[in-house]
N, C-alpha and C. Protein backbone atom coordinates (compact mmCIF):
# COMPACT_ATOMS: atom_id res chain seq x y z
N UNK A 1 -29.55 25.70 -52.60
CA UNK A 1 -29.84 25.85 -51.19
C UNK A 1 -29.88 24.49 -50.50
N UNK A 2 -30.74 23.54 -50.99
CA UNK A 2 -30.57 22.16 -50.59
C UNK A 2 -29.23 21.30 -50.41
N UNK A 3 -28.67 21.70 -51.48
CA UNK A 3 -27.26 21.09 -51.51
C UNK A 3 -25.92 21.80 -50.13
N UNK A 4 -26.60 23.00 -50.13
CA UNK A 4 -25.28 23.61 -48.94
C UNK A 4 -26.10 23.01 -47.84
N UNK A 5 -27.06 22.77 -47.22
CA UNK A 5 -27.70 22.38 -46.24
C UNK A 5 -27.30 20.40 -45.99
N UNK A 6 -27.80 19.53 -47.15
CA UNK A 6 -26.72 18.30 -47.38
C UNK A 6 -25.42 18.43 -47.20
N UNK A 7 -24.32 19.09 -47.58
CA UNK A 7 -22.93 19.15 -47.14
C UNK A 7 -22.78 19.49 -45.74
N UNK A 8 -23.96 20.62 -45.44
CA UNK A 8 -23.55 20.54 -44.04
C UNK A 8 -23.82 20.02 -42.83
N UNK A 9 -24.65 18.66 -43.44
CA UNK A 9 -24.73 17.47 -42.57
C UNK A 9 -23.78 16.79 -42.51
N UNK A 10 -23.49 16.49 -43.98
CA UNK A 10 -21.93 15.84 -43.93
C UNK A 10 -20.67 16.42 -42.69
N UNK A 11 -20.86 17.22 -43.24
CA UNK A 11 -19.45 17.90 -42.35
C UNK A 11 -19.63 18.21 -40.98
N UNK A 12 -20.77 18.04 -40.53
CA UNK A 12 -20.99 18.30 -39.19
C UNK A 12 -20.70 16.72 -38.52
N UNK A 13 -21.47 15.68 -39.08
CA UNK A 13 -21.32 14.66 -38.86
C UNK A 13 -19.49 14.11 -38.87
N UNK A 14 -19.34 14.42 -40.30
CA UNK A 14 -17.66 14.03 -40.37
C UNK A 14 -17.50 14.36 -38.82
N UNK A 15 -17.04 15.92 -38.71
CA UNK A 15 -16.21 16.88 -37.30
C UNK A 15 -16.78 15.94 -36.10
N UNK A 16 -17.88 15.28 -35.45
CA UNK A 16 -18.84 14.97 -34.92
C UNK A 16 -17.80 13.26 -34.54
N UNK A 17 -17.94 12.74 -35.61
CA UNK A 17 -17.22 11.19 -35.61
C UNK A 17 -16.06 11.63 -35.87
N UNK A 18 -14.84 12.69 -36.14
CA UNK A 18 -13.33 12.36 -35.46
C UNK A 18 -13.75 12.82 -34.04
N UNK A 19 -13.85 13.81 -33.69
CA UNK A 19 -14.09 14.62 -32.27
C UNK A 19 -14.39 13.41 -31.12
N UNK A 20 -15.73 12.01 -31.43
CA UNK A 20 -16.06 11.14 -30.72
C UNK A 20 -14.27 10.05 -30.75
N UNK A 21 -14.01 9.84 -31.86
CA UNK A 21 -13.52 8.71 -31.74
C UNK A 21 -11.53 9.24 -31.74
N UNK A 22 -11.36 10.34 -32.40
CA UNK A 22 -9.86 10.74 -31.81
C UNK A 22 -9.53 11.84 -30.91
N UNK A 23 -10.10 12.93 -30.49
CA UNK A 23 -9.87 13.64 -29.62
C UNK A 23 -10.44 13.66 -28.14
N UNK A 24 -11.53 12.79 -27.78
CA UNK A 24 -12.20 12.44 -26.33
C UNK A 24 -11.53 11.34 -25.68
N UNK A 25 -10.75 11.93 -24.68
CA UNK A 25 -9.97 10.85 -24.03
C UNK A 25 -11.25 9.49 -23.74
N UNK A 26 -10.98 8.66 -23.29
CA UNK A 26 -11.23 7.13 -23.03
C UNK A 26 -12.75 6.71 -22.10
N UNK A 27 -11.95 8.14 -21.30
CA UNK A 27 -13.15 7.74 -19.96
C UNK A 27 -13.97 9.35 -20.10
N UNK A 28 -13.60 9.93 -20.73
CA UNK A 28 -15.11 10.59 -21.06
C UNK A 28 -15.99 10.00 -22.40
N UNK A 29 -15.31 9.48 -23.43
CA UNK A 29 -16.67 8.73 -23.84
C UNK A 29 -17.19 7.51 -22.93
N UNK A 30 -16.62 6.66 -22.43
CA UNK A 30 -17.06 5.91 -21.64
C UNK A 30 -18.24 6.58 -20.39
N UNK A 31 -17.52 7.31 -19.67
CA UNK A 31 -19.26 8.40 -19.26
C UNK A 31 -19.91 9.20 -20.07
N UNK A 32 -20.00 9.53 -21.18
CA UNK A 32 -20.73 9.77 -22.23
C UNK A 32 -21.61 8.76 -21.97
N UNK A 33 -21.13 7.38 -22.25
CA UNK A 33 -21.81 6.46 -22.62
C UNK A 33 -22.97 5.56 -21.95
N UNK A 34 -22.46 6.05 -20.54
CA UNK A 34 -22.51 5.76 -19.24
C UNK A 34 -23.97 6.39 -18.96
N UNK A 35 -23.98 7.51 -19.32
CA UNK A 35 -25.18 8.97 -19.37
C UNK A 35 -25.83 8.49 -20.42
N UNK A 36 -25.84 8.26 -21.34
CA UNK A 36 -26.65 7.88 -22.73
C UNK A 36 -28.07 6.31 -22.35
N UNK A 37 -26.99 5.94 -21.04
CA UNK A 37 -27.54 4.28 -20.85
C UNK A 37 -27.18 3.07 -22.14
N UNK A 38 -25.95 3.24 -22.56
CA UNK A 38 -25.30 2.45 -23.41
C UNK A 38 -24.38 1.39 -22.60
N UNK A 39 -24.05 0.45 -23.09
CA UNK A 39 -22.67 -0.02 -21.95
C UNK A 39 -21.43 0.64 -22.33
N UNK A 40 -20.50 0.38 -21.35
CA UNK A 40 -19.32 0.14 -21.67
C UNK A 40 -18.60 -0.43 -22.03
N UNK A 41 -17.52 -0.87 -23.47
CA UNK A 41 -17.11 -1.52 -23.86
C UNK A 41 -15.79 -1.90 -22.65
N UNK A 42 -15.44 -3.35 -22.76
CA UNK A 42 -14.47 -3.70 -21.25
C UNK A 42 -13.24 -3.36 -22.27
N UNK A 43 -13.08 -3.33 -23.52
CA UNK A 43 -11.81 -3.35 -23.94
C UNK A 43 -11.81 -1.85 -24.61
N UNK A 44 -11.02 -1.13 -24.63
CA UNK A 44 -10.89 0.05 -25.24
C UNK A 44 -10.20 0.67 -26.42
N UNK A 45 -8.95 -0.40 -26.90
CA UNK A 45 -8.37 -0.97 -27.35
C UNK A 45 -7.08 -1.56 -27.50
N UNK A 46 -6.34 -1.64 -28.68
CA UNK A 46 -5.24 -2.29 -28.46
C UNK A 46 -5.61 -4.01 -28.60
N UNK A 47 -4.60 -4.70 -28.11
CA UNK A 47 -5.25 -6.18 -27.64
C UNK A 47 -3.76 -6.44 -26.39
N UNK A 48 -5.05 -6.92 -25.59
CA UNK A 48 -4.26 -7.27 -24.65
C UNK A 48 -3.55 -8.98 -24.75
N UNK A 49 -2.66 -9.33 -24.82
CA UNK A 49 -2.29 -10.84 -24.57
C UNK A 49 -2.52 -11.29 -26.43
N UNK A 50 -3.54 -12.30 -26.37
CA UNK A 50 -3.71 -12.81 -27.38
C UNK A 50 -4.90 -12.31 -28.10
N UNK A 51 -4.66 -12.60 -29.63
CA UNK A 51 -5.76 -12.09 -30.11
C UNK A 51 -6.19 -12.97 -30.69
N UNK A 52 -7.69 -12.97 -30.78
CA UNK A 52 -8.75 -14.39 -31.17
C UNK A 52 -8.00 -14.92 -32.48
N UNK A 53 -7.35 -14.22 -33.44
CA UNK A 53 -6.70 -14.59 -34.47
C UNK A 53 -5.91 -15.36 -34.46
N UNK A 54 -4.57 -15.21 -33.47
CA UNK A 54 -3.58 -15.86 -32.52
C UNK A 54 -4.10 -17.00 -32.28
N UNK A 55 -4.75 -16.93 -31.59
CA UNK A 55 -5.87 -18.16 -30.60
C UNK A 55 -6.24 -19.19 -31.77
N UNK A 56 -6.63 -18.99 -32.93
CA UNK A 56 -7.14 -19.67 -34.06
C UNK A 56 -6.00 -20.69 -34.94
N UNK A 57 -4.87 -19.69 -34.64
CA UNK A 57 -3.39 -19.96 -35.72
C UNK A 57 -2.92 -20.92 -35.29
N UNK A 58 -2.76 -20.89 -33.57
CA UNK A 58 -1.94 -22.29 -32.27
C UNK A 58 -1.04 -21.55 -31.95
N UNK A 59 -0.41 -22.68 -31.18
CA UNK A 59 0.46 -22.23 -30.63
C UNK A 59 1.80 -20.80 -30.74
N UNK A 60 2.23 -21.96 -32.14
CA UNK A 60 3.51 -20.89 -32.54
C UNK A 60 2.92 -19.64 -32.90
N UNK A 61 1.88 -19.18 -33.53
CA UNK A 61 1.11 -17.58 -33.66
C UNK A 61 1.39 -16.85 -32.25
N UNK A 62 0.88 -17.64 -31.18
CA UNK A 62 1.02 -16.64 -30.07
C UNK A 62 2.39 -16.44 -29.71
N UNK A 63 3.45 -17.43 -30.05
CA UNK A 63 4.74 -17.16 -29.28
C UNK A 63 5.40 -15.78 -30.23
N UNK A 64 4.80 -16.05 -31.58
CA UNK A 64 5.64 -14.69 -32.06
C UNK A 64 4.42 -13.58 -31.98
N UNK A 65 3.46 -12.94 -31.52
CA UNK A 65 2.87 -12.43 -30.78
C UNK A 65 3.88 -11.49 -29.75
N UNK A 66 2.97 -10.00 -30.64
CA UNK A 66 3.97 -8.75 -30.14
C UNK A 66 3.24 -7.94 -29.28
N UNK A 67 2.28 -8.55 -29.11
CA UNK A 67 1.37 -7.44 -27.85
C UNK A 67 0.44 -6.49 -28.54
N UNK A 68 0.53 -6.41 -29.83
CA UNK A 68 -0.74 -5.73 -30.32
C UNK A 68 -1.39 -5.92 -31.65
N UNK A 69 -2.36 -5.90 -31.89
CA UNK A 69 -2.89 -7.01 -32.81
C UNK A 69 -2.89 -5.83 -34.14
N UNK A 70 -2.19 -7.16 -35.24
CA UNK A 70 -1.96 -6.94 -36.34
C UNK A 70 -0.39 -7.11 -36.55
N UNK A 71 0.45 -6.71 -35.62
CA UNK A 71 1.78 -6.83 -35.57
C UNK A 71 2.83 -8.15 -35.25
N UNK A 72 2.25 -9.27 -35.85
CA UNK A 72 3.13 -10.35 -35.52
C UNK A 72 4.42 -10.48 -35.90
């Protein structure tokens, strides 16, 4: 009995964290978040321009710099 009650924390939680982080468009967790009294993160993701990694490497890192981080 204990054990089906443990799994089904798990699995609620699992469904719980994809549902937050792949199926809620952008700006409803962001007012989620908004309602909670959390901030808003300014970046949402992706990377815009350079990435602190880039920034670290010099110059030539950013020129071959593809607009999204990890993909040089």
């Amino acid at each position: 009995m204990m054990e089906n009650v443990i799994v089904g924390l798990i699995v609620a939680a699992a469904f719980a964290w994809v549902t937050w982080t792949m199926l809620l468009p952008a700006g409803l967790r962001n007012r989620l978040r908004r309602l909670a009294g959390r901030p808003v993160p300014s970046r949402t993701g992706g990377c815009s321009g350079v990435c602190r990694g880039c920034e670290a490497a010099g110059p030539r890192a950013v020129k071959r710099h593809s607009g999204s981080c990890g993909s040089h």
